[in-house]
Each structure stands twice: as C-alpha cells, then as structure tokens.
C-alpha atoms as a PDB file:
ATOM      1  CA  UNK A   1      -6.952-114.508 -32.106  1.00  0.00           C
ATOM      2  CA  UNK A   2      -3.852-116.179 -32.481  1.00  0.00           C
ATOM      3  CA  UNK A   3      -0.153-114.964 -32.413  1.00  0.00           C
ATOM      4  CA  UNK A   4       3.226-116.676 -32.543  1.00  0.00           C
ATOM      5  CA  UNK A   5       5.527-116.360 -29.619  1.00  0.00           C
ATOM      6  CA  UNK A   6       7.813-113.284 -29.548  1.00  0.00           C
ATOM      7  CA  UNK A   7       9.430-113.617 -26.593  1.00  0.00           C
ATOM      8  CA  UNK A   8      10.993-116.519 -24.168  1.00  0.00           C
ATOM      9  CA  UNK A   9      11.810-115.498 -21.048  1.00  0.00           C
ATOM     10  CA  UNK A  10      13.017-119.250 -20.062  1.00  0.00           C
ATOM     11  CA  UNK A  11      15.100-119.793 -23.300  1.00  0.00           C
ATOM     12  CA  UNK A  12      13.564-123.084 -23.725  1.00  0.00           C
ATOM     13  CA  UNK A  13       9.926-122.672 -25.256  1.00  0.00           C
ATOM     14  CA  UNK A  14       9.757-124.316 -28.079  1.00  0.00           C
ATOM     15  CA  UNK A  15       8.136-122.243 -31.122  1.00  0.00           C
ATOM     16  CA  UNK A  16       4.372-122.398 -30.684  1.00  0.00           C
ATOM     17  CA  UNK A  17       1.090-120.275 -30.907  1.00  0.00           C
ATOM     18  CA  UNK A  18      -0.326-117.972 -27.524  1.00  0.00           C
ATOM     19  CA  UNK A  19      -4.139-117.975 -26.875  1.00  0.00           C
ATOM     20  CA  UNK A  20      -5.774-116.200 -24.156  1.00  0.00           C
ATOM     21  CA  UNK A  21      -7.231-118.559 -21.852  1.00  0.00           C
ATOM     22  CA  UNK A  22     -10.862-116.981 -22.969  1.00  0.00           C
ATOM     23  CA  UNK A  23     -10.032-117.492 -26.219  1.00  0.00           C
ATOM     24  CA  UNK A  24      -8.692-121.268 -25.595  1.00  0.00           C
ATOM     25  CA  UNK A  25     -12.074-122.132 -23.867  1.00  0.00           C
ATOM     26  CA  UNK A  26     -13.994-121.068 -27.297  1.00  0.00           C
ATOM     27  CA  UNK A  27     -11.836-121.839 -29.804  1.00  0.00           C
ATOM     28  CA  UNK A  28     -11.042-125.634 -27.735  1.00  0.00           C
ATOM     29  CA  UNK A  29     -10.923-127.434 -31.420  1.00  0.00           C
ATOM     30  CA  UNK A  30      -8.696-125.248 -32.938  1.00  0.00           C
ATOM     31  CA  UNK A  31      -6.308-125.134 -30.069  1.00  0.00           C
ATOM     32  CA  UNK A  32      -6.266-128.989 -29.310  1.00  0.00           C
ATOM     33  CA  UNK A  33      -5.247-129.554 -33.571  1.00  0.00           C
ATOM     34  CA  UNK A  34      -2.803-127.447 -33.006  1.00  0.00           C
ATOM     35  CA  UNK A  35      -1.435-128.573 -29.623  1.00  0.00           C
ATOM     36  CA  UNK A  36      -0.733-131.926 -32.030  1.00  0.00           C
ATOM     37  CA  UNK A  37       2.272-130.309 -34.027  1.00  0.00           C
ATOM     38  CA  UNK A  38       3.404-127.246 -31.928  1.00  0.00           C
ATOM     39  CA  UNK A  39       2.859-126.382 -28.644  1.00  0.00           C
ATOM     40  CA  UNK A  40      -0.161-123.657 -27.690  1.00  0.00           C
ATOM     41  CA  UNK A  41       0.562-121.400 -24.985  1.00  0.00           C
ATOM     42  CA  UNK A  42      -2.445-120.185 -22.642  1.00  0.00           C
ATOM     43  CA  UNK A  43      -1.958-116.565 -21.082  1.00  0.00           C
ATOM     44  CA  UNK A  44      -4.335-115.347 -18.496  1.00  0.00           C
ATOM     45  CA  UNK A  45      -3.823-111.407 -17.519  1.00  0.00           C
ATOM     46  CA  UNK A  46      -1.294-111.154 -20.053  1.00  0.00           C
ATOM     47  CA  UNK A  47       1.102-113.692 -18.396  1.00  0.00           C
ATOM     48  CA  UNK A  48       1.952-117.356 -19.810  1.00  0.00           C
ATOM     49  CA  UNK A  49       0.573-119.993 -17.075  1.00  0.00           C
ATOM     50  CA  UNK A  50      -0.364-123.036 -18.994  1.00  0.00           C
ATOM     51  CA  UNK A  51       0.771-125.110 -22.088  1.00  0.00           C
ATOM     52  CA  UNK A  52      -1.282-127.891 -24.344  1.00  0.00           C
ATOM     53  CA  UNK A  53       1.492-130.056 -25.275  1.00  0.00           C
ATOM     54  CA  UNK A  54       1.016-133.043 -27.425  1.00  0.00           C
ATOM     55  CA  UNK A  55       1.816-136.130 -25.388  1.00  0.00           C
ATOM     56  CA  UNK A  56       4.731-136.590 -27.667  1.00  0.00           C
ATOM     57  CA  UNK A  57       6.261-133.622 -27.364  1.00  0.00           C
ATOM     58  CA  UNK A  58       5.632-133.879 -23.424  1.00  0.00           C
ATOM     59  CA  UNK A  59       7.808-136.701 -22.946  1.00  0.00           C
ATOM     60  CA  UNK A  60      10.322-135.375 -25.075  1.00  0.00           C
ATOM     61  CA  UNK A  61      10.406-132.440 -22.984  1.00  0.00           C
ATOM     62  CA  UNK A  62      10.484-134.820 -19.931  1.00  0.00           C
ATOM     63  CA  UNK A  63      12.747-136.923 -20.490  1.00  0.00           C
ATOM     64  CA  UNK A  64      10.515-139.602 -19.051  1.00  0.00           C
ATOM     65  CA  UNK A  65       6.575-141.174 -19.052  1.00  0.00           C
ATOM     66  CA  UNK A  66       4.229-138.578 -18.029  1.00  0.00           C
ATOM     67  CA  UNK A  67       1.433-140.023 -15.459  1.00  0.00           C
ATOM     68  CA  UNK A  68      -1.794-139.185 -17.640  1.00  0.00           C
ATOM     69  CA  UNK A  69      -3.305-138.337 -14.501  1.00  0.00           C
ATOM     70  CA  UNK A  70      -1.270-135.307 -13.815  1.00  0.00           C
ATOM     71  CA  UNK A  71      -1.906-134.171 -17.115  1.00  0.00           C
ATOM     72  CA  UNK A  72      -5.890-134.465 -16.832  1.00  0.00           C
ATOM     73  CA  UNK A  73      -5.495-132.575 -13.429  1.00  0.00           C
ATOM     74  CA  UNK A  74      -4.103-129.327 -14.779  1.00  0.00           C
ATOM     75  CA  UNK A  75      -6.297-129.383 -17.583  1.00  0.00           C
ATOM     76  CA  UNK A  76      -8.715-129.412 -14.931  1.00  0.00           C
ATOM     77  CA  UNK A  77      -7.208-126.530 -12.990  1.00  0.00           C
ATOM     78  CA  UNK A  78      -7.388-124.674 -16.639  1.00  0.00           C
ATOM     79  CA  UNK A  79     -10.806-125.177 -17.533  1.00  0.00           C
ATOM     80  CA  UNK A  80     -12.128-124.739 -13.968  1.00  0.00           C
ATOM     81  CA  UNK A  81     -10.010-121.083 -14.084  1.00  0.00           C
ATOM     82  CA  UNK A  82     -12.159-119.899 -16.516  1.00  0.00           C
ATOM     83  CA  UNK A  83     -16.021-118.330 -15.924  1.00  0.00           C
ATOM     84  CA  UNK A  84     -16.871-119.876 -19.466  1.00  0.00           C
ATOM     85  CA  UNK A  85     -19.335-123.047 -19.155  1.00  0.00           C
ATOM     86  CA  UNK A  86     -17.309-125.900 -20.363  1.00  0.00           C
ATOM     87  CA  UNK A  87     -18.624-129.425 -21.321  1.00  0.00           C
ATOM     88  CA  UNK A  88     -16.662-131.695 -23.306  1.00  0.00           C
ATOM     89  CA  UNK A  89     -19.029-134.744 -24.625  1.00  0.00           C
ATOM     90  CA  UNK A  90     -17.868-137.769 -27.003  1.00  0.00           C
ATOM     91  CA  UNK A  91     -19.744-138.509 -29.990  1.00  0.00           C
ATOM     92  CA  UNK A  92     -22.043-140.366 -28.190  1.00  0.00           C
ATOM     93  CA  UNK A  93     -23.064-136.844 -26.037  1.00  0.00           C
ATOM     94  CA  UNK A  94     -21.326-138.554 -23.441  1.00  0.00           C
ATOM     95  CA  UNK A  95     -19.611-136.075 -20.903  1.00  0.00           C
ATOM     96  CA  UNK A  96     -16.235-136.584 -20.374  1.00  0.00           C
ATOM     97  CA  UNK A  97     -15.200-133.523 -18.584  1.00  0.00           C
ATOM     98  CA  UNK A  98     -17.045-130.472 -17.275  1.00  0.00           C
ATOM     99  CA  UNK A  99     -15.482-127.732 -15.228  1.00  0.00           C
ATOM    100  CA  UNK A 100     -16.297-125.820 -12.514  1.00  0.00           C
ATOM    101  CA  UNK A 101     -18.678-123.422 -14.031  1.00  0.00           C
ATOM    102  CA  UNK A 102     -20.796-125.585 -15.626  1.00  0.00           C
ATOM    103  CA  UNK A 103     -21.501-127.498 -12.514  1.00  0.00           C
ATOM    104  CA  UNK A 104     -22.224-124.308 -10.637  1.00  0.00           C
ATOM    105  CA  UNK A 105     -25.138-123.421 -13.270  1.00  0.00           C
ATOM    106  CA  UNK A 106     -26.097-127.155 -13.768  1.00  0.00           C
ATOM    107  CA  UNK A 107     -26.426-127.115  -9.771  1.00  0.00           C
ATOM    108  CA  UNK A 108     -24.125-130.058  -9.163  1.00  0.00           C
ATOM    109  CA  UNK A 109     -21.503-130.960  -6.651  1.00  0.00           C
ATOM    110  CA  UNK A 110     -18.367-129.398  -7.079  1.00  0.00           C
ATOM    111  CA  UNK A 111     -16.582-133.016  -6.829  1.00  0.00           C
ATOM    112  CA  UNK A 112     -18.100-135.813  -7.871  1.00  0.00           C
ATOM    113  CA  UNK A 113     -19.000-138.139 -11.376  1.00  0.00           C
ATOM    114  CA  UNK A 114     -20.323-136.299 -14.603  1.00  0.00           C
ATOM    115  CA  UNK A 115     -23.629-137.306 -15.745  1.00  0.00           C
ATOM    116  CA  UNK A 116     -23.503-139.990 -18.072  1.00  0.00           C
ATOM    117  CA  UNK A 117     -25.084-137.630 -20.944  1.00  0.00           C
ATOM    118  CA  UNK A 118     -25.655-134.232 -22.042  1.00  0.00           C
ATOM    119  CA  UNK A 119     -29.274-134.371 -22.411  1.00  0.00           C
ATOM    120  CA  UNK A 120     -29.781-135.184 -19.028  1.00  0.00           C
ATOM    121  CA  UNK A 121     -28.822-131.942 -18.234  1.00  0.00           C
ATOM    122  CA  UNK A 122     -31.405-130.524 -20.443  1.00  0.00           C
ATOM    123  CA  UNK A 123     -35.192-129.630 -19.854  1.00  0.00           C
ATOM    124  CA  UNK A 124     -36.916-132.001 -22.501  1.00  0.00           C
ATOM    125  CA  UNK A 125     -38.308-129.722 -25.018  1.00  0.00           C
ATOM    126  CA  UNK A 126     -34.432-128.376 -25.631  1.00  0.00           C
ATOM    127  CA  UNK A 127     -32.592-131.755 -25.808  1.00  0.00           C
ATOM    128  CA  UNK A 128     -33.880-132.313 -29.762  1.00  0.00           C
ATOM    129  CA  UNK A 129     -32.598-129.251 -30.579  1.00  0.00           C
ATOM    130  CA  UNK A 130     -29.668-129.151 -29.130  1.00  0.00           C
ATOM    131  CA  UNK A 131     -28.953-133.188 -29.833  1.00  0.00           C
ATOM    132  CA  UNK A 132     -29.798-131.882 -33.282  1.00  0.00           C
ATOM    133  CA  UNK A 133     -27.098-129.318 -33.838  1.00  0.00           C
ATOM    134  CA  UNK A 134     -24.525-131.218 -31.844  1.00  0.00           C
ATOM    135  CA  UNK A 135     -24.981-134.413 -34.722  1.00  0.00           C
ATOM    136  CA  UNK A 136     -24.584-131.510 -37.546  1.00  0.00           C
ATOM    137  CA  UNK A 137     -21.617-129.969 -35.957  1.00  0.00           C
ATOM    138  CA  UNK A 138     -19.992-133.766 -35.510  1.00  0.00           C
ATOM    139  CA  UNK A 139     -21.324-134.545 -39.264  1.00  0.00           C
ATOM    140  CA  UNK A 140     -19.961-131.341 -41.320  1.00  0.00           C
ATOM    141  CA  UNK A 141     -17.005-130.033 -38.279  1.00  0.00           C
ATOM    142  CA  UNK A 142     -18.333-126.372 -38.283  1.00  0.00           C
ATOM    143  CA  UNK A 143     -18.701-124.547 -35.762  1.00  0.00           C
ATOM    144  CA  UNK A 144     -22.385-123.344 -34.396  1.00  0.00           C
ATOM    145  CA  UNK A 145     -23.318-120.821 -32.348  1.00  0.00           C
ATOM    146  CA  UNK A 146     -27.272-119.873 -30.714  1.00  0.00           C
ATOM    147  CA  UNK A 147     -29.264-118.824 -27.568  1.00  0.00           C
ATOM    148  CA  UNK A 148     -31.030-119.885 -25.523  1.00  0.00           C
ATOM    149  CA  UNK A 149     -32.526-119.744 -22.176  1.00  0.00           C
ATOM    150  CA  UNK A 150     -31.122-121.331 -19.232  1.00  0.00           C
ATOM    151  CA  UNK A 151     -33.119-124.185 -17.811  1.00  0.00           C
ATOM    152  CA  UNK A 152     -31.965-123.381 -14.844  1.00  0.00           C
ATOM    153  CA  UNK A 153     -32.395-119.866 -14.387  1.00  0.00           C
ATOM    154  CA  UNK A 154     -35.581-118.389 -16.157  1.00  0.00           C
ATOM    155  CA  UNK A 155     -34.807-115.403 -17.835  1.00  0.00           C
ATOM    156  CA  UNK A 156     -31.261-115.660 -18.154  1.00  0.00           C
ATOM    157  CA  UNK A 157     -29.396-115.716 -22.137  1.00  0.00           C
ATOM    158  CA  UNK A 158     -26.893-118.197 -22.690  1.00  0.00           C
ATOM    159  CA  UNK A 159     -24.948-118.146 -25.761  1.00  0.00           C
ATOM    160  CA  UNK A 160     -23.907-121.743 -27.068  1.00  0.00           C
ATOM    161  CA  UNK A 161     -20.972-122.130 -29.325  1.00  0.00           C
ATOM    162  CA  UNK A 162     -20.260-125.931 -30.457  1.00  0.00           C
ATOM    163  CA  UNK A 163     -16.945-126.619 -31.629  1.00  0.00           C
ATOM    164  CA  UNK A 164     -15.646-130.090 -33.330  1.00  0.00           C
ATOM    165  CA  UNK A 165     -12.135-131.515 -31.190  1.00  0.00           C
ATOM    166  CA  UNK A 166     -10.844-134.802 -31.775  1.00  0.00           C
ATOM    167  CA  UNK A 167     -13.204-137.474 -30.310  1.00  0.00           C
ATOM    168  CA  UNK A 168     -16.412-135.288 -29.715  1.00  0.00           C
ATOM    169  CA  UNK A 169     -17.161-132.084 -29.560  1.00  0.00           C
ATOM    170  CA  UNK A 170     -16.926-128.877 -26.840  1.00  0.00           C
ATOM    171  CA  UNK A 171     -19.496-127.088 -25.973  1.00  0.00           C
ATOM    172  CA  UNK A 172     -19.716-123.638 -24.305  1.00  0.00           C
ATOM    173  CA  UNK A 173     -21.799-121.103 -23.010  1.00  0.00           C
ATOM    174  CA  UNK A 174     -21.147-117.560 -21.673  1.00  0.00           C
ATOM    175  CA  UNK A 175     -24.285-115.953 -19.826  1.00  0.00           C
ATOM    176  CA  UNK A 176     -25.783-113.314 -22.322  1.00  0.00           C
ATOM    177  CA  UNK A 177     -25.055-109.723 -20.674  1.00  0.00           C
ATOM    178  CA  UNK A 178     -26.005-106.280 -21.930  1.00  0.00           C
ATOM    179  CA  UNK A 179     -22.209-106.157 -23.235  1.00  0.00           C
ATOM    180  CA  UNK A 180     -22.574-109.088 -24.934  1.00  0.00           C
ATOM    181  CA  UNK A 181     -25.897-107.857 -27.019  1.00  0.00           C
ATOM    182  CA  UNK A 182     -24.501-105.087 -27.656  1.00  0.00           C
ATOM    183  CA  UNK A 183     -21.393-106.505 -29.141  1.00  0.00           C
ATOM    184  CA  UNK A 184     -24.116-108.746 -31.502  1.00  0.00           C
ATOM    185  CA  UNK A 185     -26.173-105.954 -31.785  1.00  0.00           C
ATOM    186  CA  UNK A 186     -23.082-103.751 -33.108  1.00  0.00           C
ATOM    187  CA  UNK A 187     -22.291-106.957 -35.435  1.00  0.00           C
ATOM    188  CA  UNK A 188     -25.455-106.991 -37.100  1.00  0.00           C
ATOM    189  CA  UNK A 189     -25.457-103.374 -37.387  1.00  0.00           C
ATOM    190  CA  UNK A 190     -22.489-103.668 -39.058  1.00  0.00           C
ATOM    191  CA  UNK A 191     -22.901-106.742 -41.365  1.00  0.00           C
ATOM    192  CA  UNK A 192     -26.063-104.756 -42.859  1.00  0.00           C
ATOM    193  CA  UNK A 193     -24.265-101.264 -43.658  1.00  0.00           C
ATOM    194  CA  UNK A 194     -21.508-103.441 -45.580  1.00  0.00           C
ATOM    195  CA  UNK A 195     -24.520-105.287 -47.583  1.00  0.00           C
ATOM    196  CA  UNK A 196     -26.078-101.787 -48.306  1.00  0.00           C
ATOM    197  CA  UNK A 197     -22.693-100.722 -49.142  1.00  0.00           C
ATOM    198  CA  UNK A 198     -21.537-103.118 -51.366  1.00  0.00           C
ATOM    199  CA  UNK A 199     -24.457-102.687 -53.490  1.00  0.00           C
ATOM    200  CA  UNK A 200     -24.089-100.164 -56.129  1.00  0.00           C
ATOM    201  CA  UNK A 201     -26.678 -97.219 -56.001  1.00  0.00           C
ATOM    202  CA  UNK A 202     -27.594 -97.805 -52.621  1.00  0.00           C
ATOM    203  CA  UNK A 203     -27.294 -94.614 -50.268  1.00  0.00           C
ATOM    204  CA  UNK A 204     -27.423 -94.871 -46.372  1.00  0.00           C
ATOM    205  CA  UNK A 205     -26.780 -92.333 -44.064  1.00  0.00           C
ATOM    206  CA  UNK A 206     -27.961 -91.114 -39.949  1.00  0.00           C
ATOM    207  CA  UNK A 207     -29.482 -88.178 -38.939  1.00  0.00           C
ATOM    208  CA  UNK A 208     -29.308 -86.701 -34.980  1.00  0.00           C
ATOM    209  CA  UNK A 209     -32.191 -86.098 -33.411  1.00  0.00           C
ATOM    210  CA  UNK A 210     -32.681 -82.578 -34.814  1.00  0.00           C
ATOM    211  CA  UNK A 211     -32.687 -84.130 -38.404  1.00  0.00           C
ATOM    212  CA  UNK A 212     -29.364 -83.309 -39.290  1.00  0.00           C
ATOM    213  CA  UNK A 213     -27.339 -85.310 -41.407  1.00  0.00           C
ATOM    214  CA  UNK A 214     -24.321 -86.575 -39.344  1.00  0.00           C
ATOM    215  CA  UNK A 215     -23.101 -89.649 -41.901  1.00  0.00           C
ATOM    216  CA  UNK A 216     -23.482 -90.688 -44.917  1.00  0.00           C
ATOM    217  CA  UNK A 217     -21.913 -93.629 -47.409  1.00  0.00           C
ATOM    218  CA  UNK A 218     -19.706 -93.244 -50.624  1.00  0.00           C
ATOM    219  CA  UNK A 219     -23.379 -94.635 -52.809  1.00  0.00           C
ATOM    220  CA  UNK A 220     -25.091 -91.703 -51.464  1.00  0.00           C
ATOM    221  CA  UNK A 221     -22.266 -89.130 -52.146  1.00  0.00           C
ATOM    222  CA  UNK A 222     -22.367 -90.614 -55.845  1.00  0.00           C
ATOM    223  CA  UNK A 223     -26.283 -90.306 -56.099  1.00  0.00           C
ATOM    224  CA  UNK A 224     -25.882 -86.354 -54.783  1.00  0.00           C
ATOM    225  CA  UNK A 225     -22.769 -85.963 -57.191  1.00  0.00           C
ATOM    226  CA  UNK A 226     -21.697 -84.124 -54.303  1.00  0.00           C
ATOM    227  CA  UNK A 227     -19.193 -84.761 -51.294  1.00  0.00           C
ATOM    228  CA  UNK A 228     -19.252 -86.012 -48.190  1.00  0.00           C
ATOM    229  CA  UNK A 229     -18.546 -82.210 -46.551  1.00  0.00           C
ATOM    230  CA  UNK A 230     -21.100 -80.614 -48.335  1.00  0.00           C
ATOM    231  CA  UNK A 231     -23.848 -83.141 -47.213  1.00  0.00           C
ATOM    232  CA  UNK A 232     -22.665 -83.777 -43.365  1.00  0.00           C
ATOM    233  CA  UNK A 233     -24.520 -81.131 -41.758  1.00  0.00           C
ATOM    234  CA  UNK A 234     -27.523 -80.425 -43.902  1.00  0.00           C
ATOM    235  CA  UNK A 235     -31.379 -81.341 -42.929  1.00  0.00           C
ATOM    236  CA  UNK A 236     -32.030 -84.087 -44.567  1.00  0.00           C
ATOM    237  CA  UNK A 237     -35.057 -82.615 -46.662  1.00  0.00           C
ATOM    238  CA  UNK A 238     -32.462 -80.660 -48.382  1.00  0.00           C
ATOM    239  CA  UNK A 239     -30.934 -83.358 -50.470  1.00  0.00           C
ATOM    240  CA  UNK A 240     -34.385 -83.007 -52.439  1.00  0.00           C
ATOM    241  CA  UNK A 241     -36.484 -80.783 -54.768  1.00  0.00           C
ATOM    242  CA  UNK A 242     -38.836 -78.735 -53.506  1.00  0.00           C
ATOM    243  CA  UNK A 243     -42.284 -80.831 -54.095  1.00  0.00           C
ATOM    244  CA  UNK A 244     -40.733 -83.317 -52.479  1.00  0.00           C
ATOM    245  CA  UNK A 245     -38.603 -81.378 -49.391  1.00  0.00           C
ATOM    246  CA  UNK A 246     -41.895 -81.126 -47.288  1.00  0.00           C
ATOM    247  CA  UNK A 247     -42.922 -84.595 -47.313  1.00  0.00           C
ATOM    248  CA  UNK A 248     -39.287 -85.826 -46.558  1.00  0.00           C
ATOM    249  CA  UNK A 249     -39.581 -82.967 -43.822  1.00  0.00           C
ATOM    250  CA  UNK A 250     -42.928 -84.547 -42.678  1.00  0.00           C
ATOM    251  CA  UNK A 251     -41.705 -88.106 -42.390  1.00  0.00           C
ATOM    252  CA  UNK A 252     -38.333 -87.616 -40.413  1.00  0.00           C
ATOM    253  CA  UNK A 253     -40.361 -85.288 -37.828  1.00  0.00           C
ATOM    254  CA  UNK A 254     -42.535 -87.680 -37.196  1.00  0.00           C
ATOM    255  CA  UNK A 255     -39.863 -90.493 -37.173  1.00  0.00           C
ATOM    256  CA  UNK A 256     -37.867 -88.449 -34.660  1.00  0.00           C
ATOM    257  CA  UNK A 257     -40.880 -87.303 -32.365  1.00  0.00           C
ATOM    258  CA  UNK A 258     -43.030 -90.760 -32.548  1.00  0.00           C
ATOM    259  CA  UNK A 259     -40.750 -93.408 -34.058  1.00  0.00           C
ATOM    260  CA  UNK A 260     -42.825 -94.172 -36.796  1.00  0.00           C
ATOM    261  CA  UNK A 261     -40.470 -95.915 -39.978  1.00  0.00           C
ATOM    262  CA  UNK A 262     -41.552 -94.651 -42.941  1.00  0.00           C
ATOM    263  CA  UNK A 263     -40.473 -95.151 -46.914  1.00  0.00           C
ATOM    264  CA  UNK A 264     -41.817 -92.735 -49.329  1.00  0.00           C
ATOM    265  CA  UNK A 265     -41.118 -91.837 -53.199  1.00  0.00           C
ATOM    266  CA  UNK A 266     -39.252 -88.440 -53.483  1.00  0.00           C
ATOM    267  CA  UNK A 267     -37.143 -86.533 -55.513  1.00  0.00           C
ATOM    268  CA  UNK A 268     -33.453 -86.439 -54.925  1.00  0.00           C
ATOM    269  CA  UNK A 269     -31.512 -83.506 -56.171  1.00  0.00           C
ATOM    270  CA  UNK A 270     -27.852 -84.198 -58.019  1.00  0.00           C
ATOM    271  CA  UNK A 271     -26.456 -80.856 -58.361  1.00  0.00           C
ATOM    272  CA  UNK A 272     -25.528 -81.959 -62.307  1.00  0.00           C
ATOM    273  CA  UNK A 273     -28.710 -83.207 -64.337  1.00  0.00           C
ATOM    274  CA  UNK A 274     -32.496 -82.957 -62.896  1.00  0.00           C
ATOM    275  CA  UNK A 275     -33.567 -85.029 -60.082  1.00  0.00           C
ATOM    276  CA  UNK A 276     -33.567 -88.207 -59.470  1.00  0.00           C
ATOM    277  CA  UNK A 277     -36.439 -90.501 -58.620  1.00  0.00           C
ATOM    278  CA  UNK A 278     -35.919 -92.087 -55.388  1.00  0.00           C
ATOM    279  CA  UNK A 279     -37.665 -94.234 -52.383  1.00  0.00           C
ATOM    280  CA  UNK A 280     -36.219 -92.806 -49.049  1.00  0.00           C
ATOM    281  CA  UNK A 281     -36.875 -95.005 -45.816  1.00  0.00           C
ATOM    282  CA  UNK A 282     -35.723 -94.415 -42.220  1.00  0.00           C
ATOM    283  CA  UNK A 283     -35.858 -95.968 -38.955  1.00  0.00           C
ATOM    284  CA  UNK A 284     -35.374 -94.676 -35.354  1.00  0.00           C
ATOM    285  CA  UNK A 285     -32.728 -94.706 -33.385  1.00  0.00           C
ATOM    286  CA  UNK A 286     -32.468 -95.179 -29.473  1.00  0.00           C
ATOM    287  CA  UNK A 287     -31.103 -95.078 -26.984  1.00  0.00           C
ATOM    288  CA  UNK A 288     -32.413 -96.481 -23.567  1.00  0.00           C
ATOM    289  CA  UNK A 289     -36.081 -96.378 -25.115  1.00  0.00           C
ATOM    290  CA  UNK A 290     -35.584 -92.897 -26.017  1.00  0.00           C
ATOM    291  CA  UNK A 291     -35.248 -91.621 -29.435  1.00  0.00           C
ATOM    292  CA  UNK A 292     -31.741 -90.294 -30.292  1.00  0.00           C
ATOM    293  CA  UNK A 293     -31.648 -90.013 -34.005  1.00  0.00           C
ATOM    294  CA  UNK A 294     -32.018 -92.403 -36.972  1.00  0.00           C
ATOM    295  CA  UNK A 295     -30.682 -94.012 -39.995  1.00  0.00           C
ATOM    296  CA  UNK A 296     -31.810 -93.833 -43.730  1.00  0.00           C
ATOM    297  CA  UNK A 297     -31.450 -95.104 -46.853  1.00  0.00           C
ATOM    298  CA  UNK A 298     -31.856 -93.807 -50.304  1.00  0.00           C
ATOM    299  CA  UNK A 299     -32.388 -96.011 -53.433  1.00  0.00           C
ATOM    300  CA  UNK A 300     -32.923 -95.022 -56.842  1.00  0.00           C
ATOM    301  CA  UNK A 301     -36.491 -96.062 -58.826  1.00  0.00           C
ATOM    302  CA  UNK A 302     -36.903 -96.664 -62.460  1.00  0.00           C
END
C-alpha cells in the first residue's frame, strides 16, 4: 500500500511515501499523519500529480505564505478526481468537505454549501447506526468498515469504511459491484481455509464436479499418511474403507447432483495402521447457480 520514492525526475522531491490516489481516498488518516513529517505523493495512472505537504514544509518549499485557499482548492480538485464517495465530518458529524461524488449520490448541487451534518443525509432508521460507529471509531481510532444500502438508490451496496484523521473522521463509500463481492467473497474464503489449516488434524480438500479430488491441505495428507500426488486425482470415496466407501459415494453424488451439504461418520484409510474414525462434511460449489464442484473437510473422532 505504501512505497518510498525511487525515483525523482525533478531532482527536488524531497524523500516521502507514494499512494495511489484510490488508495489515498481510503487510507485518508494514514496519509494526512504522515503528510505531517514527510511529504505523501498521490499517483493516478501510474504518474505523480499531487502532493499532501504539511503546511510547514509548504512554505519552506515556497519560500513565502501560502494562501490557505489555494491549498483547499486542489485538495478539492483531488478528492473530486476520484469515483470514491468522500465526506470529511468533525467530531461533531459536522461536514467539512465532500467531493464531487458524494454529492452526485446524495443528489446535491455540484456547487454550493455542505449540509450542516451527516445525519441529515441519512434516512432515519440508519443515522443511529451509523452515528454509533462514527463515536466508536472517534473513541478507540480504528478503522471500521460495513454495508449498507443506499438511501438513495434501493438496491444498490455501499461499502463504508470510517477512518480517524486529525480533527474528525473520513468517511467513504465505494458502490458494492460483483468485483467487489467477489474480492470479499474470495477473503472469507480464504480467512476460513487458514483457520481449518492452522488447526492440527483438520483435513480440507475440493472435489470437481465428477467427484474427483482436485486439492487437498498438508492436515489431510498427514491423516492419509500419504502425499499430496497420490491423493489429487482419486474419487473421494477412495480415501476410505470399504463399509464406509459407499456412503461417502452416496453423499458427494447427491451433493454434486442436488446440493445437499451433508456430514457423516466414516472410516478413513491411512495406508500405515487401521482406519481412522472420521466425520467427513462437504458443501457445494457454484458457479452462476450451477453446481461446479465442492469442498470438504475431514476431522478425526475419538
């Protein structure tokens, strides 16, 4: 997210830190603390356009007293640059600067005073909640992030991140689109097969759509006392014994032709000793509503 300068094509930058202007809109706190002791340089399209300069370091760099005005005005120019919804509000959820974007969704004229609160931009049963997080964020200076629906535009996701800067607090919102849940989607996905995998004795694993294992974790290698060539490929019945093969063959055919989750006591072979006593669940996969496969795990029973 952020990188030090490498290169100075004017020969006069001093040293600083380079943000994306995406990333400058979302990470605003972060950026304006650090605009305080070095200067933060904002690239949009891979080219450096804009920097947040401390006002001390801006006069030093001038020479001479900097008209705050000018100042406020490209920050303006900045924020209204970027598609992001951008409110900045004081501690009081007073708004002291939105940009272009978030007057476009909040319906308001392009030019013209702010509303003299953030809760008047809200339908009623969403100010507590949001008034709510905004005091914890101001209280305990984490960040928080959530959905919710626009109150202008039924139907549409917008995804709220609150971030402490000095004197209030920013707030943004991106509209939710399909890439966006399935970059959350993907996160959660991933956040649970590192839980499963950090815990000892836990297997996981996916099957395609013909039942064929296609993936499988390190745990579940160590509860086949096998490797992880020998299992990619197989059916998936055929990590077990034999009384329990057909009901593991039951389960995923009817997981993969109905999409009914199941979890069921089996008996997993290991190749060294007898077999061990397991409970095997699954879920489907899909893709588009249809089924394309779907993930399993194995865990060992007393």
């Amino acid at each position: 997210m952020i990188a030090p300068i490498k290169t100075d094509p004017t020969g006069i930058w001093p040293e600083g830190e380079l943000a994306t202007a995406t990333n400058f809109v979302r990470h605003f706190g972060h950026y304006a603390a650090s605009s305080l002791s070095k200067p933060v340089y904002i690239a949009q399209h891979g080219r450096v356009g804009w920097a947040l300069l401390s006002a001390a370091e801006m006069t030093r760099l001038s020479g001479a007293d900097v008209a705050p005005t000018s100042q406020d005005a490209r920050f303006d120019m900045l924020l209204d640059s970027i598609s992001t919804i951008v409110l900045l509000v004081d501690t009081d959820l007073g708004i002291t600067r939105m940009n272009a974007a978030a007057r476009r969704h909040f319906q308001l004229p392009e030019v013209g005073a702010n509303p003299m609160s953030l809760t008047a931009l809200l339908h009623e049963y969403k100010r507590t909640f949001i008034a709510e997080a905004c005091s914890r964020v101001l209280n305990s200076g984490d960040v928080e992030t959530f959905d919710l629906e626009s109150a202008r535009y039924p139907g549409r996701m917008l995804h709220f991140r609150l971030t402490p800067f000095p004197g209030g607090l920013a707030m943004t919102a991106d509209v939710v689109t399909q890439a966006t849940q399935s970059r959350l989607v993907l996160s959660a996905a991933a956040a649970s097969d590192a839980a499963i995998d950090a815990t000892p004795n836990l297997g996981r694993g996916r099957v395609d759509i013909r039942g064929t294992i296609i993936g499988v974790n390190a745990n579940l290698i160590s509860l086949a006392q096998s490797t992880g060539e020998k299992i990619t490929g197989l059916k998936l019945a055929a990590l077990f014994n034999q009384r329990s093969r057909d009901l593991v063959r039951d389960a995923i055919d009817d997981l993969l032709g109905h999409g009914n989750a199941f979890s069921i006591e089996a008996e997993m072979l290991n190749g060294v000793a007898g077999p061990t006593r397991v409970t095997v669940g699954a879920g489907a996969e899909r893709d588009g509503g249809a089924i394309t496969g779907a993930a399993f795990i194995v865990m060992p029973r007393a």
